[in-house]
Protein backbone atom coordinates (compact mmCIF):
# COMPACT_ATOMS: atom_id res chain seq x y z
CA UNK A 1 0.00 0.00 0.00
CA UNK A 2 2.68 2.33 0.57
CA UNK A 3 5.36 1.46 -2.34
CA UNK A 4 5.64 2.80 -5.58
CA UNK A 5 3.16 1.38 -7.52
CA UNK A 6 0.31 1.16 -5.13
CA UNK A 7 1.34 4.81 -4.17
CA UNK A 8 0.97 6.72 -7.35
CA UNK A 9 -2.04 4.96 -8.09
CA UNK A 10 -3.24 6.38 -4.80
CA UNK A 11 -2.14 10.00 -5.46
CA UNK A 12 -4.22 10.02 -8.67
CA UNK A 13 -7.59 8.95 -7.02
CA UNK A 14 -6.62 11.73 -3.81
CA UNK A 15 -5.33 14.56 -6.11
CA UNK A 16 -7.52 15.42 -8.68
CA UNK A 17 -4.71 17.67 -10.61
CA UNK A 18 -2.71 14.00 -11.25
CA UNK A 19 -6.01 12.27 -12.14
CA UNK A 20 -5.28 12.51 -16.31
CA UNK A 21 -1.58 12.00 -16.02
CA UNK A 22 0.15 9.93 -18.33
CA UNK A 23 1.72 6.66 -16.53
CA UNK A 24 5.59 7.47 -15.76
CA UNK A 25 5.05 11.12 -15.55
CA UNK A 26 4.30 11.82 -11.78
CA UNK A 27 7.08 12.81 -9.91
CA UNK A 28 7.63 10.68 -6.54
CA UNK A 29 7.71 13.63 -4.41
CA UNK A 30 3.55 14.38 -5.79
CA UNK A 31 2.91 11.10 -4.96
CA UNK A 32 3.31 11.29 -0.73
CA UNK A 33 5.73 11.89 1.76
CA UNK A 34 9.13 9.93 1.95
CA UNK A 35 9.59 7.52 5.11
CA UNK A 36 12.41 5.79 4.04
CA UNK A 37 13.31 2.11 2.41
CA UNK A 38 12.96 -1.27 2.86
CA UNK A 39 16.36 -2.01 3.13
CA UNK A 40 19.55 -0.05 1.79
CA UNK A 41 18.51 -0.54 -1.64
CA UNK A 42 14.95 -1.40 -1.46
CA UNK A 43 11.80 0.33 -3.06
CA UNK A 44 10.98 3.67 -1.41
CA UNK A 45 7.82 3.86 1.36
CA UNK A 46 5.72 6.65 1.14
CA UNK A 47 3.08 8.09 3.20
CA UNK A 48 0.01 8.68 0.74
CA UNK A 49 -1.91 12.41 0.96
CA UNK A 50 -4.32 11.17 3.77
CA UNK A 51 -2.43 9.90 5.84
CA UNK A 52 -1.73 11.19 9.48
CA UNK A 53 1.48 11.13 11.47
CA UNK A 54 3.07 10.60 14.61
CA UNK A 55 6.53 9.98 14.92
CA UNK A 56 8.65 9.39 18.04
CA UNK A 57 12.51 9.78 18.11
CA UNK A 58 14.35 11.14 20.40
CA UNK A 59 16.71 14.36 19.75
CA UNK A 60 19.51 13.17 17.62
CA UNK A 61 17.94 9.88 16.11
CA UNK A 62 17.25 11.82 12.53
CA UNK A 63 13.99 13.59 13.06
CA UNK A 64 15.03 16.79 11.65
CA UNK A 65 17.46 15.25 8.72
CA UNK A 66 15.22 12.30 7.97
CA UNK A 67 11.62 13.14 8.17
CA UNK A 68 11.04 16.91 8.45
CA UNK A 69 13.80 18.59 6.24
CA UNK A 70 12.82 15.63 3.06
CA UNK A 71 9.23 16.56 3.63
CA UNK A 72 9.11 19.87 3.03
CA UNK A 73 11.93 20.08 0.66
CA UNK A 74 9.34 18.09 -1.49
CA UNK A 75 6.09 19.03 -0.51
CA UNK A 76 4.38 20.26 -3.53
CA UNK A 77 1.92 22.24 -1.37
CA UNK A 78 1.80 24.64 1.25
CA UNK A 79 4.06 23.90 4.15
CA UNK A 80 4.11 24.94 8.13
CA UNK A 81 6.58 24.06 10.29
CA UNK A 82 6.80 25.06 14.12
CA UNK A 83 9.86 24.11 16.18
CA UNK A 84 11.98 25.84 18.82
CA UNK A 85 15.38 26.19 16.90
CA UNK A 86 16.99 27.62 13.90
CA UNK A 87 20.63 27.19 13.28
CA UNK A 88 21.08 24.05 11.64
CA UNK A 89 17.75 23.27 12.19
CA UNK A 90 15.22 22.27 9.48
CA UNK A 91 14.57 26.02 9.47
CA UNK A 92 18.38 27.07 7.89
CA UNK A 93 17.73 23.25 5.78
CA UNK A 94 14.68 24.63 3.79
CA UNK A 95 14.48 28.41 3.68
CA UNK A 96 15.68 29.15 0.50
CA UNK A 97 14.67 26.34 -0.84
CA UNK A 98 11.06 27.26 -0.60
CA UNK A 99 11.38 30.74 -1.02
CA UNK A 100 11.59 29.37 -4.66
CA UNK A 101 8.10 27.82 -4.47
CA UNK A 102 6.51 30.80 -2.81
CA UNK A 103 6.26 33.28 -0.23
CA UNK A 104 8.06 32.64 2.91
CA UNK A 105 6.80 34.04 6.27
CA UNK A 106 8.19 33.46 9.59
CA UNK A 107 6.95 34.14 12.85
CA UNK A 108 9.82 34.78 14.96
CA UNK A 109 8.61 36.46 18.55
CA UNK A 110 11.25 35.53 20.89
CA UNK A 111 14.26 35.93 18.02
CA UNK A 112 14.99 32.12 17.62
CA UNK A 113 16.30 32.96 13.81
CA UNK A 114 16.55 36.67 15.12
CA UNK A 115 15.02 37.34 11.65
CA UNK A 116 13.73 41.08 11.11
CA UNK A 117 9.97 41.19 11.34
CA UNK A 118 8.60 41.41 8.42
CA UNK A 119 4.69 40.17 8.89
CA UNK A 120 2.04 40.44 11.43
CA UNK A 121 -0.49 38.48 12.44
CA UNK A 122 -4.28 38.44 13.89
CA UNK A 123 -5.12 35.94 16.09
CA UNK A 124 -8.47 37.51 16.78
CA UNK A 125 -9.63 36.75 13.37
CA UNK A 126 -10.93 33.50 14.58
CA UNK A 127 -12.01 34.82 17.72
CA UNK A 128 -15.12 36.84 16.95
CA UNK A 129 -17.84 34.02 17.79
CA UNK A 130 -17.77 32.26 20.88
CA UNK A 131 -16.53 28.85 19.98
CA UNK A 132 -13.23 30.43 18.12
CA UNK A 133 -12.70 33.05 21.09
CA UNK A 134 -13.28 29.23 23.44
CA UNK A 135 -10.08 28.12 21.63
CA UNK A 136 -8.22 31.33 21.60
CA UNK A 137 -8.57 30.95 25.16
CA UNK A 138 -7.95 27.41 25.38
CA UNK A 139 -4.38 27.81 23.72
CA UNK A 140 -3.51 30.44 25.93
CA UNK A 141 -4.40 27.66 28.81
CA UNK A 142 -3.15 24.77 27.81
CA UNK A 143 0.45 26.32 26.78
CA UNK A 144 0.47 27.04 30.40
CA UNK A 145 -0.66 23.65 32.48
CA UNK A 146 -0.26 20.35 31.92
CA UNK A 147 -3.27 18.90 30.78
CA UNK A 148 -4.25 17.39 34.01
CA UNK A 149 -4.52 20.75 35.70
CA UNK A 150 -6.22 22.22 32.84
CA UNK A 151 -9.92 21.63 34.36
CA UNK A 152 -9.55 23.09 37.90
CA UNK A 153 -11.29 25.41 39.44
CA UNK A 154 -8.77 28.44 38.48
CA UNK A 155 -7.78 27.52 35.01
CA UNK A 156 -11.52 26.95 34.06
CA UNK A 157 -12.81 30.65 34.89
CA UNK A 158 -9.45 32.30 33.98
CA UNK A 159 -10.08 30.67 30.86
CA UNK A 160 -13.88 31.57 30.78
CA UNK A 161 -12.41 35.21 31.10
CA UNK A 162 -10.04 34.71 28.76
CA UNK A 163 -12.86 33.88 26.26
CA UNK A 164 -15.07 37.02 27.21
CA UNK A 165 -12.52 39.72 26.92
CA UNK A 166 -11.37 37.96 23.56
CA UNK A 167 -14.67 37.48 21.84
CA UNK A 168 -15.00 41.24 23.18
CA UNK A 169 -11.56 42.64 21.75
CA UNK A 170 -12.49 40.78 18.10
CA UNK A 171 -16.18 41.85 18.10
CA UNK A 172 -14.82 45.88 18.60
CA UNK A 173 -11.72 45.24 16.47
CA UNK A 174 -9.67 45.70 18.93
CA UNK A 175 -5.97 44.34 18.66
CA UNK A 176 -5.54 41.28 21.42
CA UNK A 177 -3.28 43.98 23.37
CA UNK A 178 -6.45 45.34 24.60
CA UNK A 179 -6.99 42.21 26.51
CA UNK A 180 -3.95 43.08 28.98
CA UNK A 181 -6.04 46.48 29.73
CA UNK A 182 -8.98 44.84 30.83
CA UNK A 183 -7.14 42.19 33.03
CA UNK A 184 -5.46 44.77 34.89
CA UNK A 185 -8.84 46.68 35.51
CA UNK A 186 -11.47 44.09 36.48
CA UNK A 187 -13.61 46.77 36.83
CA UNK A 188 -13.38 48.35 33.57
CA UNK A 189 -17.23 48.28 32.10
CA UNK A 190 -15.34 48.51 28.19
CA UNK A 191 -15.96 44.57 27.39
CA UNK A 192 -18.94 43.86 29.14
CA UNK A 193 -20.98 47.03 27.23
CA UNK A 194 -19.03 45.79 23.66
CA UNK A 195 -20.57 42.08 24.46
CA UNK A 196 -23.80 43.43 24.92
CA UNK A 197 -23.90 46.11 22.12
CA UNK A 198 -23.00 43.03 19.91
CA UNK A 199 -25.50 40.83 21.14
CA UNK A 200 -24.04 38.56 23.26
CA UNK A 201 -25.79 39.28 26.28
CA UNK A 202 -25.45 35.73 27.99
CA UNK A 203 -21.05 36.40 27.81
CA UNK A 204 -22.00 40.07 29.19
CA UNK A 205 -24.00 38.32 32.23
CA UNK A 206 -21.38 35.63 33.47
CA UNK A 207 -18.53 38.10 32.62
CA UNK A 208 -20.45 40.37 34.85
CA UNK A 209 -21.13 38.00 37.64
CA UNK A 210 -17.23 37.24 37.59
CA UNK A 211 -16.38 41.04 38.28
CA UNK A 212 -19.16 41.73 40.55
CA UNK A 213 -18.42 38.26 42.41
CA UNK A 214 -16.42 38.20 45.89
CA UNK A 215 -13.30 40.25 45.81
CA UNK A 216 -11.03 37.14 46.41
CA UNK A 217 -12.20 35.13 43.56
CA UNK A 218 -12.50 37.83 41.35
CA UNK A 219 -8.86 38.81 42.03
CA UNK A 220 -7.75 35.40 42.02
CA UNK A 221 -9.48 34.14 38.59
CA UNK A 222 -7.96 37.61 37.19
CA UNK A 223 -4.72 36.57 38.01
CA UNK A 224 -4.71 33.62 36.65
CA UNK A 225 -5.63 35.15 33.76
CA UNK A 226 -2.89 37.32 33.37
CA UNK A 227 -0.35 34.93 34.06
CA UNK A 228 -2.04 33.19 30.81
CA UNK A 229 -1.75 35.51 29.08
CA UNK A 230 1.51 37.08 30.28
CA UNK A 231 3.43 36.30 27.07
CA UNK A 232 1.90 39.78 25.42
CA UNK A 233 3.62 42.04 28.41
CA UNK A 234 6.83 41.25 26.63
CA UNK A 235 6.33 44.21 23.34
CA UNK A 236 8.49 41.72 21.48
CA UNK A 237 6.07 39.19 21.08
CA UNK A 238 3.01 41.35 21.04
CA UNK A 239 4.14 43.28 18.10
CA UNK A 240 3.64 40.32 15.90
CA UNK A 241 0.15 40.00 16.53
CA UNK A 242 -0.27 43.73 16.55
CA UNK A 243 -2.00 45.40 13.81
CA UNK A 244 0.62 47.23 11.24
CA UNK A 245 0.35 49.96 8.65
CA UNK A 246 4.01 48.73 7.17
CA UNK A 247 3.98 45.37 7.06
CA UNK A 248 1.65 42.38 5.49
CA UNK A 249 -0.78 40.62 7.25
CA UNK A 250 -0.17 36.95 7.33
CA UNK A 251 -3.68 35.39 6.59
CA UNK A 252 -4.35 31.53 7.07
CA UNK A 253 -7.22 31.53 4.79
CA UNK A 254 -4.97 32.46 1.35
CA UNK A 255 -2.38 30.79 3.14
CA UNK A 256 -4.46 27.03 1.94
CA UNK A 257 -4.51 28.01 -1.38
CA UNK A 258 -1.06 29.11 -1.92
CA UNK A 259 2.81 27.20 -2.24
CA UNK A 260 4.11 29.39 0.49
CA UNK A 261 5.56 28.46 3.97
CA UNK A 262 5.05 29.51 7.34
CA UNK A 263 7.56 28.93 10.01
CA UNK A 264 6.52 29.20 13.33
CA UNK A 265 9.21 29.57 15.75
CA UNK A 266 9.47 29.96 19.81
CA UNK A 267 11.18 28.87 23.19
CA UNK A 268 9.78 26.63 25.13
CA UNK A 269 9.34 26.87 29.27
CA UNK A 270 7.71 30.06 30.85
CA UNK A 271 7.65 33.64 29.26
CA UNK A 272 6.95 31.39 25.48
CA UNK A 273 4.92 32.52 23.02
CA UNK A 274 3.82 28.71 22.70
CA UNK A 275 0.54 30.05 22.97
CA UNK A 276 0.39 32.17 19.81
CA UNK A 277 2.57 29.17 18.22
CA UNK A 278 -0.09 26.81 18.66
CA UNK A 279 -2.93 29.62 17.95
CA UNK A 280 -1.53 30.42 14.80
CA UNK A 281 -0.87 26.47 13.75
CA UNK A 282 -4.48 25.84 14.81
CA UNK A 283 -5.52 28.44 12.61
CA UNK A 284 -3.92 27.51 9.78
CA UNK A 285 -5.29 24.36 10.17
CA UNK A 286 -8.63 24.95 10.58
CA UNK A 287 -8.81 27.89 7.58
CA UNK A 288 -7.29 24.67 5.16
CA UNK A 289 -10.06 22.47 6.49
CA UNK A 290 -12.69 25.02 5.64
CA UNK A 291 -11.44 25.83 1.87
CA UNK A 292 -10.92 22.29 1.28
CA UNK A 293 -14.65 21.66 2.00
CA UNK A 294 -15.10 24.79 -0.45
CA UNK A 295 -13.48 23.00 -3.15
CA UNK A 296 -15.01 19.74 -2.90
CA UNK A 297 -13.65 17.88 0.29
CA UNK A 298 -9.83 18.16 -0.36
CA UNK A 299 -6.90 20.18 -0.60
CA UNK A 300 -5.04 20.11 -3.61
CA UNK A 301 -2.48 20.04 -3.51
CA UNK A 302 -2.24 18.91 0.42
CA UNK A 303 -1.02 20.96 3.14
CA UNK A 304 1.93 19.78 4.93
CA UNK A 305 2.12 20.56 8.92
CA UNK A 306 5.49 19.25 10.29
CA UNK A 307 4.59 19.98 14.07
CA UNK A 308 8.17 19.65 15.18
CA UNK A 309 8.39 20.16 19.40
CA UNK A 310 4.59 19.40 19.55
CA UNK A 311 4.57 18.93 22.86
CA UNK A 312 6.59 22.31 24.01
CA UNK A 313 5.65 24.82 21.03
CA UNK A 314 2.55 23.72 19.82
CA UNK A 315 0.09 22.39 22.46
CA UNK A 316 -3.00 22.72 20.16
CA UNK A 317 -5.50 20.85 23.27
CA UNK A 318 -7.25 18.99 20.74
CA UNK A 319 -5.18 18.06 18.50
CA UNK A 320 -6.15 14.41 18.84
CA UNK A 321 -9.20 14.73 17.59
CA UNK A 322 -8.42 16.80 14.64
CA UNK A 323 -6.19 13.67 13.60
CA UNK A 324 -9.13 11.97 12.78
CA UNK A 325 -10.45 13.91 9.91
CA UNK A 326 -7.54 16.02 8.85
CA UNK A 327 -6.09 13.37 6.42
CA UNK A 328 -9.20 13.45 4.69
CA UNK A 329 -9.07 16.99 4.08
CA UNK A 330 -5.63 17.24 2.15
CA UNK A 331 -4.04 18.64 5.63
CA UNK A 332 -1.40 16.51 6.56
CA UNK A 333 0.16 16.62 10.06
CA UNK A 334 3.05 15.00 11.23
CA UNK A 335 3.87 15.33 15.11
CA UNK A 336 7.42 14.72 16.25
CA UNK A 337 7.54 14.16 19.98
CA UNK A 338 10.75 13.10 21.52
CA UNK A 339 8.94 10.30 23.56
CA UNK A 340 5.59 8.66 24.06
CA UNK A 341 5.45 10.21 27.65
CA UNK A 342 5.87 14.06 26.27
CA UNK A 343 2.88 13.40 24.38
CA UNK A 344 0.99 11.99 27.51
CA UNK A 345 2.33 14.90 29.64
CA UNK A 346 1.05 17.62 27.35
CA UNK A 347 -2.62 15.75 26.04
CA UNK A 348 -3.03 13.34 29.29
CA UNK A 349 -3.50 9.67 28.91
CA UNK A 350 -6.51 9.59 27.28
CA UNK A 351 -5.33 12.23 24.53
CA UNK A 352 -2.16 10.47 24.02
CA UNK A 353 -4.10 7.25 23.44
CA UNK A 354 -6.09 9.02 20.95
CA UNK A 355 -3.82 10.36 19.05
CA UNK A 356 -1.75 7.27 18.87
CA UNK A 357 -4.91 5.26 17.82
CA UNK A 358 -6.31 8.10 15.00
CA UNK A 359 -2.17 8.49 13.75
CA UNK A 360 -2.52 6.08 10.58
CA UNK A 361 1.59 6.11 10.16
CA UNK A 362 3.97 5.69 13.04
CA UNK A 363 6.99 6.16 12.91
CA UNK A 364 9.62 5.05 15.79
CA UNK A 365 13.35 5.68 15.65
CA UNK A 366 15.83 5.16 17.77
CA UNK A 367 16.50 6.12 21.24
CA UNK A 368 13.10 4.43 22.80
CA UNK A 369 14.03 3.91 26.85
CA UNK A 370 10.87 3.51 28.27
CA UNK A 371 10.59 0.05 28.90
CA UNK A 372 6.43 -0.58 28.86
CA UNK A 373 6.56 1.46 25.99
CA UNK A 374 8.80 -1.11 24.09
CA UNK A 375 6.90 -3.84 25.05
CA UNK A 376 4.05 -2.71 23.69
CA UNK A 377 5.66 -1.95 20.22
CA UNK A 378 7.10 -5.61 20.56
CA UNK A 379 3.60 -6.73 21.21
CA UNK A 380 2.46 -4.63 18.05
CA UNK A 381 4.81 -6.13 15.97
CA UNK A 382 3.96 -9.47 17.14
CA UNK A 383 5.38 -13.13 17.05
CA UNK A 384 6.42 -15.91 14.72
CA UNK A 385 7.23 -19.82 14.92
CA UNK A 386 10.12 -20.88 15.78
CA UNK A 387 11.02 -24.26 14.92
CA UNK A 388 13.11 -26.43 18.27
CA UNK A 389 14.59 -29.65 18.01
CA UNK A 390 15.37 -31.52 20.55
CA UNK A 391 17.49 -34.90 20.48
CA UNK A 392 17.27 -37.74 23.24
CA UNK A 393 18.97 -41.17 23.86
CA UNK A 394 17.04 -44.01 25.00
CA UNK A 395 17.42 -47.99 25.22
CA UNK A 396 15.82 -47.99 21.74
CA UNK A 397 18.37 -45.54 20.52
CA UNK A 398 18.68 -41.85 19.32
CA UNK A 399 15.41 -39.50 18.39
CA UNK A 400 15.21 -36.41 17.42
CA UNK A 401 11.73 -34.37 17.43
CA UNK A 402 10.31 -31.00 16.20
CA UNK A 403 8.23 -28.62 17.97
CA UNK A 404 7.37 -24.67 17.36
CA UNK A 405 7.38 -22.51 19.83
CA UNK A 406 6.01 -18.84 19.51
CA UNK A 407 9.15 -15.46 19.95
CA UNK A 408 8.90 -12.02 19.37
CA UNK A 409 9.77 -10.74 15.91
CA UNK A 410 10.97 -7.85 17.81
CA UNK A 411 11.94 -7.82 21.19
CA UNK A 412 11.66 -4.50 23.34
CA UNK A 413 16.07 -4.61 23.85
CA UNK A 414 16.02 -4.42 20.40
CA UNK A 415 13.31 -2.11 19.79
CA UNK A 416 15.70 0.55 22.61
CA UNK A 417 18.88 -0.81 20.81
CA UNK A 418 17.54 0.51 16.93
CA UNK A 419 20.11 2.09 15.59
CA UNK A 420 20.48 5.33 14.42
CA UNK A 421 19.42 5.36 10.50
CA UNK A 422 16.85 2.84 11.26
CA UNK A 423 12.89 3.29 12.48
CA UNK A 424 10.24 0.89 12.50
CA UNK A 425 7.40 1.61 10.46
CA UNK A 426 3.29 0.86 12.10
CA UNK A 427 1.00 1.80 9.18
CA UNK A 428 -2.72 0.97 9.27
CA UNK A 429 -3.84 -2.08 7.73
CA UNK A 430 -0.30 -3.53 7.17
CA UNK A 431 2.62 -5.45 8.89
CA UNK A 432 5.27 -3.71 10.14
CA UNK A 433 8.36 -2.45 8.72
CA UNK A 434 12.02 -1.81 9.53
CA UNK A 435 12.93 1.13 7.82
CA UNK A 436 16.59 3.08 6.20
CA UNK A 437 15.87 6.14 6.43
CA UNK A 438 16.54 8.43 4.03
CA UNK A 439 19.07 11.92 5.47
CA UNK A 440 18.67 14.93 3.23
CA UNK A 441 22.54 14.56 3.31
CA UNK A 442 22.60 11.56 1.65
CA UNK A 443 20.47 12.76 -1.67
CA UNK A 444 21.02 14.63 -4.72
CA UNK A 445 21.21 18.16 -4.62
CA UNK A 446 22.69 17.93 -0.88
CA UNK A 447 25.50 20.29 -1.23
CA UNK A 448 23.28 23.00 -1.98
CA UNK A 449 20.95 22.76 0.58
CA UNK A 450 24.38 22.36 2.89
CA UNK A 451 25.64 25.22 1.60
CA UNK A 452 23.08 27.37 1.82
CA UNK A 453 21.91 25.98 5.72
CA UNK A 454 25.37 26.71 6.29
CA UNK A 455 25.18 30.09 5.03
CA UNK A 456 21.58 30.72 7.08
CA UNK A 457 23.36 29.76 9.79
CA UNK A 458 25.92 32.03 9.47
CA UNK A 459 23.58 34.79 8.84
CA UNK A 460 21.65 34.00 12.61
CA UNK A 461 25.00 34.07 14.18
CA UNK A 462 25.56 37.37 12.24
CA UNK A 463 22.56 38.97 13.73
CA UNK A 464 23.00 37.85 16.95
CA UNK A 465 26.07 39.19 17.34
CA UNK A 466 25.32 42.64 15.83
CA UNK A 467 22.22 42.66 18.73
CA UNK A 468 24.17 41.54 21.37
CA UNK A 469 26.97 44.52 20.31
CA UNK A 470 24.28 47.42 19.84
CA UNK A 471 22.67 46.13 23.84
CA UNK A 472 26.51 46.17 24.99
């Protein structure tokens, strides 16, 4: 299902623009995204343009080189990458390459590439009904907590504030800044009269009954509020999401229907802009699922979301759930999470599980050192006969007899002992795989991606250095 032959044939019936093609005139790259080969010099395995993606390898086991730099050097679509670094990173990889193919924007708020702004975006384009101010909100929550503190008391009516002063700020359009205002003067009548001027009296009422609560609630569901949202005190990473006379609006809607890329970069740990990451990714998202329903079901060609450092950069809550209807949309995710447990960390248990169970490719490199985690990818893989003979000696002479006993085709030591260059492959509705995977390094055209990484890299180090002079 996912070689050559069975690929292409797949691609045609998914991609409407490939449909009429002649036989022997699709390019590989059209036909899905690269995994790797069976063997050194085995037939290449492709993920087909509805499939979904998880892939766990820890930091050094070829993530970057193998999966997400190959991808979108050969996506024929749109592309969005997030991710938390930048020199010699898939960032520096693929820059120039796609600024061939299209427009290249990059959100850089905390100076990761310490790239010039040169775009702005609106996050409360999405907010101004209630259920896209709800996830507004929710991103702002979730890049904060784990998600097993994300339903207490506090973080439930911060983010029911949250989702008030938002669907407020986008009804009025007001920039999100405005939000910061309001949280520092819980009694400031401004959002409550624009909810109700607008219609949305019930918002008004339990945005009013928060403020006119007891002082010690109010103060303390404020608070947590703020510290959500705290990420826009720094004017560094609020002037990217701050309306601009100067500079062009990034917008996720034309963003579907384009060949451009957006890279989404930020730190990870407190003080982020994870939030607006994930916002931004969600939104981008979300407009590609609406235009591909405009044009008949499916994007073509598919959008390609390499969610690199899901779990610290882009916490988009549900993001297991999406996975089970993005494929069939022509929006193609693949999260990279450094270990099974990051993912439960950031989505729980239950999300984890989900995601796992909707992610129709898996891919697992090397590095894996949980143990229950290996056993159940040993158990996944399953067992084969083994054939034992045994020989005894008795009065009547020698026998020998057969029996077959049951092993694991791969056991968990040598599921943690993979070695680097190798990842085993669990696709739906076929055995699994041991994969070569394929290093950007390794293929044609190499040196001039090296060179010019090299020469992106140089240009970040460049930059940094003339800040870190002119603050001296």
């Amino acid at each position: 299902m996912l070689l050559p032959k069975e690929i292409t044939a797949k691609a045609k019936s998914l991609r409407p623009s490939l449909a009429s093609a002649k036989p022997g005139s699709i390019r590989p790259q059209d036909t899905g995204i690269l995994l790797g080969t069976l063997g050194e010099r085995g037939p290449e395995v492709r993920a087909s343009w509805e499939d979904v993606a998880v892939a766990i390898m820890a930091p050094r086991s070829g993530k970057t080189t193998s999966l997400a730099v190959p991808s979108i050097l050969s996506a024929p679509g749109p592309v969005l990458l997030t991710s938390n670094k930048a020199a010699g990173d898939a960032y520096t990889a693929t820059v120039d390459a796609r600024s061939a193919t299209g427009r290249v924007w990059t959100m850089d708020p905390q100076q990761i590439a310490h790239t010039e702004q040169a775009m702005w975006w609106d996050p409360l384009h999405d907010a101004r009904d209630l259920p896209g101010a709800r996830r507004l909100a929710g991103h702002f929550v979730t890049a904060s907590v784990d998600a097993s503190n994300a339903t207490d008391f506090w973080s439930t009516a911060a983010a029911n504030t949250l989702t008030a002063l938002f669907l407020a700020a986008g009804a009025d359009g007001r920039p999100i800044t405005d939000v910061l205002g309001w949280l520092a003067q819980p009694a400031d009548r401004a959002p409550i009269d624009i909810l109700k001027a607008n219609g949305l009296t019930a918002i008004a009422a339990q945005l009013q009954g928060t403020v006119s609560g007891a002082v010690e609630t109010r103060d303390g569901i404020y608070e947590t509020a703020r510290q959500y949202a705290a990420c826009l005190l720094d004017p560094g990473i609020a002037v990217w999401v701050t309306p601009s006379d100067t500079l062009p609006e990034f917008k996720p809607a034309d963003f579907a229907t384009s060949r451009d890329t957006l890279f989404l970069l930020s730190k990870d740990g407190g003080g982020s802009a994870s939030a607006l990451i994930a916002a931004a990714a969600d939104s981008v998202m979300r407009s590609a699922v609406v235009q591909a329903e405009r044009d008949g079901g499916r994007l073509d060609p598919p959008l390609l979301c390499i969610l690199d450092e899901a779990a610290n950069v882009c916490k988009i809550q549900d993001l297991p759930d999406l996975y089970s209807h993005l494929g069939s949309r022509g929006v193609i995710p693949i999260t990279i999470l450094q270990s099974y447990r990051q993912g439960q960390k950031c989505w729980g248990e239950a999300g984890m599980d989900a995601m796992w169970s909707a992610a129709t490719i898996k891919v697992l490199g090397s590095g894996i050192d949980d143990a229950d985690f290996a056993d159940k990818l040993s158990r996944l893989v399953g067992e084969h006969d083994v054939e034992s003979i045994s020989h005894s000696t008795s009065e009547s002479g020698r026998s020998t007899s057969t029996s077959m006993r049951q092993e694991r085709i791969l056991p968990p030591d040598q599921i943690r002992a993979l070695p680097k260059g190798k990842a085993l492959l669990l696709a739906t509705g076929i055995k699994p795989a041991l994969l070569q995977l394929r290093p950007w390094y390794k293929e044609p055209g190499a040196a001039a991606i090296g060179k010019a990484s090299a020469a992106q890299t140089a240009a970040i180090t460049d930059r940094a250095r003339a800040k870190a002079g002119a603050a001296a």
